[in-house]
C-alpha atoms as a PDB file:
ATOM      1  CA  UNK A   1       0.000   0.000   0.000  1.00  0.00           C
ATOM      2  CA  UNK A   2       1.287   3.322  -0.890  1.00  0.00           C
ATOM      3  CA  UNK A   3       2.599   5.638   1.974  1.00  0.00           C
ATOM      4  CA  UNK A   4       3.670   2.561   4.590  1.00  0.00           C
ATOM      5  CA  UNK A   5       7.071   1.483   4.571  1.00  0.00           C
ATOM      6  CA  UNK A   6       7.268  -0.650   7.757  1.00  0.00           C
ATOM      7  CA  UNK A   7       3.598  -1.493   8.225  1.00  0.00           C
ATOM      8  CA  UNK A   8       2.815  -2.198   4.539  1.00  0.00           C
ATOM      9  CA  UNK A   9       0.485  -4.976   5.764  1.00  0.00           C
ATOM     10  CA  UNK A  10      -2.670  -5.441   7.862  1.00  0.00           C
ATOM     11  CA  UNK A  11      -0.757  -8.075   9.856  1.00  0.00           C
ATOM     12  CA  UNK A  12       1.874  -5.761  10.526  1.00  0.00           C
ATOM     13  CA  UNK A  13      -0.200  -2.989  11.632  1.00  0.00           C
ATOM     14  CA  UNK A  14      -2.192  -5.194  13.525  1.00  0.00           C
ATOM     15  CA  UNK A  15       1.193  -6.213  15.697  1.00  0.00           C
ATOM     16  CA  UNK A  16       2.051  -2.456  16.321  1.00  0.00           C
ATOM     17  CA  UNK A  17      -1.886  -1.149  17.312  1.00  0.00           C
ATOM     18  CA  UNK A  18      -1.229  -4.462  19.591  1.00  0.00           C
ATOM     19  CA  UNK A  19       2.034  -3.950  21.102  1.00  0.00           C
ATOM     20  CA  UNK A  20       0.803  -0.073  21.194  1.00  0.00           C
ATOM     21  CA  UNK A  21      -1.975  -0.744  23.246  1.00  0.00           C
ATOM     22  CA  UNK A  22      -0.038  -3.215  25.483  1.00  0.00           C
ATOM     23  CA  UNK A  23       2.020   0.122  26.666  1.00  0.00           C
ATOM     24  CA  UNK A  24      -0.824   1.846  27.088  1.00  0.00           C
ATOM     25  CA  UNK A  25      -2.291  -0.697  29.650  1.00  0.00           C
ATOM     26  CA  UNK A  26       1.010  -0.584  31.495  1.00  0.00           C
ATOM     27  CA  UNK A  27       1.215   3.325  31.163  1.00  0.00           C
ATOM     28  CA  UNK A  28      -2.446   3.256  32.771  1.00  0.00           C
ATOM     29  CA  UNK A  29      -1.408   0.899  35.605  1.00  0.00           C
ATOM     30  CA  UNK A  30       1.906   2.852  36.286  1.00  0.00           C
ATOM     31  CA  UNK A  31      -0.702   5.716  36.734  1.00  0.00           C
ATOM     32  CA  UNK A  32      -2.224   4.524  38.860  1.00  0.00           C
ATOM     33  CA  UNK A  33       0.001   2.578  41.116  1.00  0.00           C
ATOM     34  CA  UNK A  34       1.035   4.468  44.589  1.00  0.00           C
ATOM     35  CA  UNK A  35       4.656   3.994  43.752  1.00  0.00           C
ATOM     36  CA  UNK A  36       6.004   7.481  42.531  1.00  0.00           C
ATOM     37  CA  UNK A  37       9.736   6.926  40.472  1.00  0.00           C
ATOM     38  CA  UNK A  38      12.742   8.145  42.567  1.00  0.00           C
ATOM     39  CA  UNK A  39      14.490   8.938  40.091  1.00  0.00           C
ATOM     40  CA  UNK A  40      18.257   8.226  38.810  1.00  0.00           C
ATOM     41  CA  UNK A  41      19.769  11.433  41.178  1.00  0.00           C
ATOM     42  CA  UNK A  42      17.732  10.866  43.623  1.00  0.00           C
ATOM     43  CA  UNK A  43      19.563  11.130  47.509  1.00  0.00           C
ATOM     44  CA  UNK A  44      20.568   7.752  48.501  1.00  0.00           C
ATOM     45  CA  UNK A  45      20.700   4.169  46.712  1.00  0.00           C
ATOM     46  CA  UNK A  46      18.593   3.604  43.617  1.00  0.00           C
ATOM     47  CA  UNK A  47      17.048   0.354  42.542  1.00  0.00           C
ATOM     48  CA  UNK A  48      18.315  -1.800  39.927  1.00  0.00           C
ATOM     49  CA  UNK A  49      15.159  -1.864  38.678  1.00  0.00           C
ATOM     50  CA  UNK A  50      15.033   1.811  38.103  1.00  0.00           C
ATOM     51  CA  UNK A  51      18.532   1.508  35.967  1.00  0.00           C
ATOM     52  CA  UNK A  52      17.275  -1.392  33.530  1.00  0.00           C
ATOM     53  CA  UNK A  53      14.049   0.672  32.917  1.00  0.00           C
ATOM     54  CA  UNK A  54      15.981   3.073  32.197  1.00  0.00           C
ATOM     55  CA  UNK A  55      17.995   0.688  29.881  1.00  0.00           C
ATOM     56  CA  UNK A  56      14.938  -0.196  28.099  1.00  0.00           C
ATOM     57  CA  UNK A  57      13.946   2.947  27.582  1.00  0.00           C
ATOM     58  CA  UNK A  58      16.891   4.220  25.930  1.00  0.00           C
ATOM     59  CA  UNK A  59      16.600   0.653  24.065  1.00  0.00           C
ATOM     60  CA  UNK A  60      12.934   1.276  22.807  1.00  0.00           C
ATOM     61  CA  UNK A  61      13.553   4.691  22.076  1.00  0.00           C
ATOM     62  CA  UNK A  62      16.015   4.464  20.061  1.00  0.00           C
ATOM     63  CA  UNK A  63      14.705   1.604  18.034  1.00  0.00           C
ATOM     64  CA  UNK A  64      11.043   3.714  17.992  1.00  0.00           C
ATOM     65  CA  UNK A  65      13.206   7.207  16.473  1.00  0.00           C
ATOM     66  CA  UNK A  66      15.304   4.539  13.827  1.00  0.00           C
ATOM     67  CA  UNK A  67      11.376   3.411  12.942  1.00  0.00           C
ATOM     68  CA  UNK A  68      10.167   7.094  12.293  1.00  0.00           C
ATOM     69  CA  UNK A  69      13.378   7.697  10.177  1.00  0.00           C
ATOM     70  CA  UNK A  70      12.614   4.620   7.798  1.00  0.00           C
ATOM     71  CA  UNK A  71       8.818   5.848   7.644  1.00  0.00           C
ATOM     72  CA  UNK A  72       7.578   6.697   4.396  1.00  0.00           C
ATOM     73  CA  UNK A  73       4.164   8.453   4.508  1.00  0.00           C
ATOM     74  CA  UNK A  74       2.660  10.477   6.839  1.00  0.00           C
ATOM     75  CA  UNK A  75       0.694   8.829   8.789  1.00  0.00           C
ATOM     76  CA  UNK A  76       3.421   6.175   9.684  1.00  0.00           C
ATOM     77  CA  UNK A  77       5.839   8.306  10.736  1.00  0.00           C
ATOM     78  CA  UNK A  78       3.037  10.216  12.872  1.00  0.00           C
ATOM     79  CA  UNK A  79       2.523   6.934  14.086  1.00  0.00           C
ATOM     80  CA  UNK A  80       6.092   6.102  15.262  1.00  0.00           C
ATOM     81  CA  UNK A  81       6.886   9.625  16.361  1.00  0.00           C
ATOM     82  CA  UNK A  82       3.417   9.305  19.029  1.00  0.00           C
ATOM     83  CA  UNK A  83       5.384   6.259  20.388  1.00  0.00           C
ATOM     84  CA  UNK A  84       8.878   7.553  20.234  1.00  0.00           C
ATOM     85  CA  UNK A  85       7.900  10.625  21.768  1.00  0.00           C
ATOM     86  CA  UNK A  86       6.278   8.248  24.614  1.00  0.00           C
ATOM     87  CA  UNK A  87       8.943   5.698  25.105  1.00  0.00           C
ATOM     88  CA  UNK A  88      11.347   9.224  25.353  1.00  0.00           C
ATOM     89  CA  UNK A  89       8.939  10.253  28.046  1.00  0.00           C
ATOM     90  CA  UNK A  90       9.198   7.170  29.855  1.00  0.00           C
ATOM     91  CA  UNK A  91      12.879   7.284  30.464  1.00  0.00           C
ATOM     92  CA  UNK A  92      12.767  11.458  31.176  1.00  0.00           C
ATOM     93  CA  UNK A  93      10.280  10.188  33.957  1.00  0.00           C
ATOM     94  CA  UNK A  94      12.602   7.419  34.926  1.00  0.00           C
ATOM     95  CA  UNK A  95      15.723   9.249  35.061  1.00  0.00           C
ATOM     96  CA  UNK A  96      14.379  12.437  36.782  1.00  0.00           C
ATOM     97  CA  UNK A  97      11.770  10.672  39.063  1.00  0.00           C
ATOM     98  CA  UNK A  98       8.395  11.812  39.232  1.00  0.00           C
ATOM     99  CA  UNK A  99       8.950  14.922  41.408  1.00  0.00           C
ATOM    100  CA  UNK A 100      11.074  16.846  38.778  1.00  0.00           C
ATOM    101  CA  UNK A 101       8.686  15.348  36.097  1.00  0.00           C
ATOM    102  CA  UNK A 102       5.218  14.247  37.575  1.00  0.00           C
ATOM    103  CA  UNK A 103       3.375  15.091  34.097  1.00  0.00           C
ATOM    104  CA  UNK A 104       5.247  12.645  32.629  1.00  0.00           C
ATOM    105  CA  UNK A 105       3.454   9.839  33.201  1.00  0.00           C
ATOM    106  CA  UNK A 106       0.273  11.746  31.813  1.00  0.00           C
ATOM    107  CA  UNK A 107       2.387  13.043  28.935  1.00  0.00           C
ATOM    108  CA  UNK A 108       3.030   9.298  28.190  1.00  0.00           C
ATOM    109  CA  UNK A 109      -0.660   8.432  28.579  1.00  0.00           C
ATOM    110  CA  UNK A 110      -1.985  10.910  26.218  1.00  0.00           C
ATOM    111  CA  UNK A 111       0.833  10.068  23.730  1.00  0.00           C
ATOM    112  CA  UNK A 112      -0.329   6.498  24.142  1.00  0.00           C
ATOM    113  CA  UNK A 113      -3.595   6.764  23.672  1.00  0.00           C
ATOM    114  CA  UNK A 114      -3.138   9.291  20.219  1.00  0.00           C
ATOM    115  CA  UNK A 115      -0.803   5.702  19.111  1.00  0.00           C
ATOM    116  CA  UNK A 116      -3.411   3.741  19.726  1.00  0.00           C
ATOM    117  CA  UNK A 117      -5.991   5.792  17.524  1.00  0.00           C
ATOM    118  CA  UNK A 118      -3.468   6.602  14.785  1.00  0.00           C
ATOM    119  CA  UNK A 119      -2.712   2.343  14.500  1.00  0.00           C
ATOM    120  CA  UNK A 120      -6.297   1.717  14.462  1.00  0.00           C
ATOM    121  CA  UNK A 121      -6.591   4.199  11.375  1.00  0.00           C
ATOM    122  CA  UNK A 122      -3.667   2.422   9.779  1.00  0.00           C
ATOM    123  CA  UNK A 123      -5.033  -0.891  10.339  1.00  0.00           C
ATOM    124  CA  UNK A 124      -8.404   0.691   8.736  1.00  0.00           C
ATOM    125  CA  UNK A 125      -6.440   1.993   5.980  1.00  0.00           C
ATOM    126  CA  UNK A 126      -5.086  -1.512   5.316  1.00  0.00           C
ATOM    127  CA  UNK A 127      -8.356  -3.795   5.442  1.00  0.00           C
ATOM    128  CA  UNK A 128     -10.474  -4.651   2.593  1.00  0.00           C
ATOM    129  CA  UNK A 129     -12.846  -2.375   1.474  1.00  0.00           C
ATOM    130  CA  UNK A 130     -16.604  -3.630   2.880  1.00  0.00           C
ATOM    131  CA  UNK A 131     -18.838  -5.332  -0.481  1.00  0.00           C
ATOM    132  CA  UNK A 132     -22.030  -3.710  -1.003  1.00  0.00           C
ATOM    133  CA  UNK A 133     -23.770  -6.891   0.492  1.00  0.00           C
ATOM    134  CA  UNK A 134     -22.067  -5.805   3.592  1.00  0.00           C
ATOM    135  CA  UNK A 135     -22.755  -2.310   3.587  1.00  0.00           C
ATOM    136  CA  UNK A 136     -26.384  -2.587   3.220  1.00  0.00           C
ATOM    137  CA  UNK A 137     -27.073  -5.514   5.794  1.00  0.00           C
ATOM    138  CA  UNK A 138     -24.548  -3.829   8.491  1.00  0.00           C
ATOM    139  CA  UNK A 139     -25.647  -0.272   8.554  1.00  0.00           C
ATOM    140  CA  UNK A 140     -21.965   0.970   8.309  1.00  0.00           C
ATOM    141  CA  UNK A 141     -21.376   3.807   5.954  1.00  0.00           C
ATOM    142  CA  UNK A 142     -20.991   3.649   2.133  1.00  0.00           C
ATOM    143  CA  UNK A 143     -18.263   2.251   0.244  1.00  0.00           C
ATOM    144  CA  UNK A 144     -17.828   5.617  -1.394  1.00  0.00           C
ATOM    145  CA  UNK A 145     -17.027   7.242   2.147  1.00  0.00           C
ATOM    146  CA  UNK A 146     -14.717   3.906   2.305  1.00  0.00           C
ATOM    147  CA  UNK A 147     -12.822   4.553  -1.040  1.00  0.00           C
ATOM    148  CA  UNK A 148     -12.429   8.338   0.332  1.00  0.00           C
ATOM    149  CA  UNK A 149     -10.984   7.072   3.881  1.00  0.00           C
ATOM    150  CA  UNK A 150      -8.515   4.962   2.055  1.00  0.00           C
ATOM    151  CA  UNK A 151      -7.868   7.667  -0.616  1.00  0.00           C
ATOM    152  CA  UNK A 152      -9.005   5.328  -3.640  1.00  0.00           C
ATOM    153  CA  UNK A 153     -11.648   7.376  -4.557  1.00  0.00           C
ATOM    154  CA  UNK A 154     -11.086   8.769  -7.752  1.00  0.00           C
ATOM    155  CA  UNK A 155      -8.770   6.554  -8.503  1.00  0.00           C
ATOM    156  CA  UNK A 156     -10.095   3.520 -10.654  1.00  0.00           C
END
């Protein structure tokens, strides 16, 4: 499909809106857990935990930013800079603790959550269109408006 570069598939878009909303479910629960992040300067020992979070972070980050490099159209790399942007989030949160940075965590929510929407429109883009058949005994809208969403119309 024209404009996708990395998910040029339904299966592959599929696996990100997945993974995607995955994070989001752990962003949520990090929300709303009681434990605030220390932080890596925080006064005293910090965890190991907190330094391979941090590890991942920079890990997933990194691989997220390569991703929105390689995109092709618009709406991919929208799509990996939303989770890049998030994953960077994560470790700003991780490394400063959530006293220097307590919107993080809600910065990384809403980024999330916009992921999650943009997949689902790239999954959309990438199914096959709906049959008339279909249209008329689901009650969804008209092919015509689902030509125009995948921007075929015009085009045959």
């Amino acid at each position: 499909m024209s404009g996708f570069s990395i998910l040029t598939n339904r299966k592959r878009a599929v696996v990100a809106l997945v993974h995607s909303g995955v994070f989001l479910l752990i962003a949520l629960r990090q929300m709303l857990a009681p434990n605030p992040a220390a932080g890596l300067w925080s006064p005293g020992k910090v965890a190991w935990g907190t330094w391979i979070l941090c590890g991942v972070f920079v890990v997933v980050s990194a691989i997220l930013l390569g991703l929105l490099l390689m995109a092709c159209g618009w709406l991919e790399k929208f799509y990996f800079g939303l989770c890049a942007m998030s994953a960077a989030s994560g470790l700003l949160r991780t490394a400063a603790g959530d006293v220097a940075l307590h919107a993080g965590l809600s910065i990384r929510v809403s980024l999330l959550m916009s992921a999650v929407l943009v997949g689902w429109l790239i999954v959309r883009r990438h199914s096959p269109p709906a049959t008339e058949a279909q249209v008329a005994t689901s009650g969804s809208a008209s092919a015509e408006s689902d030509e125009w969403f995948r921007g075929e119309l015009g085009q045959k």
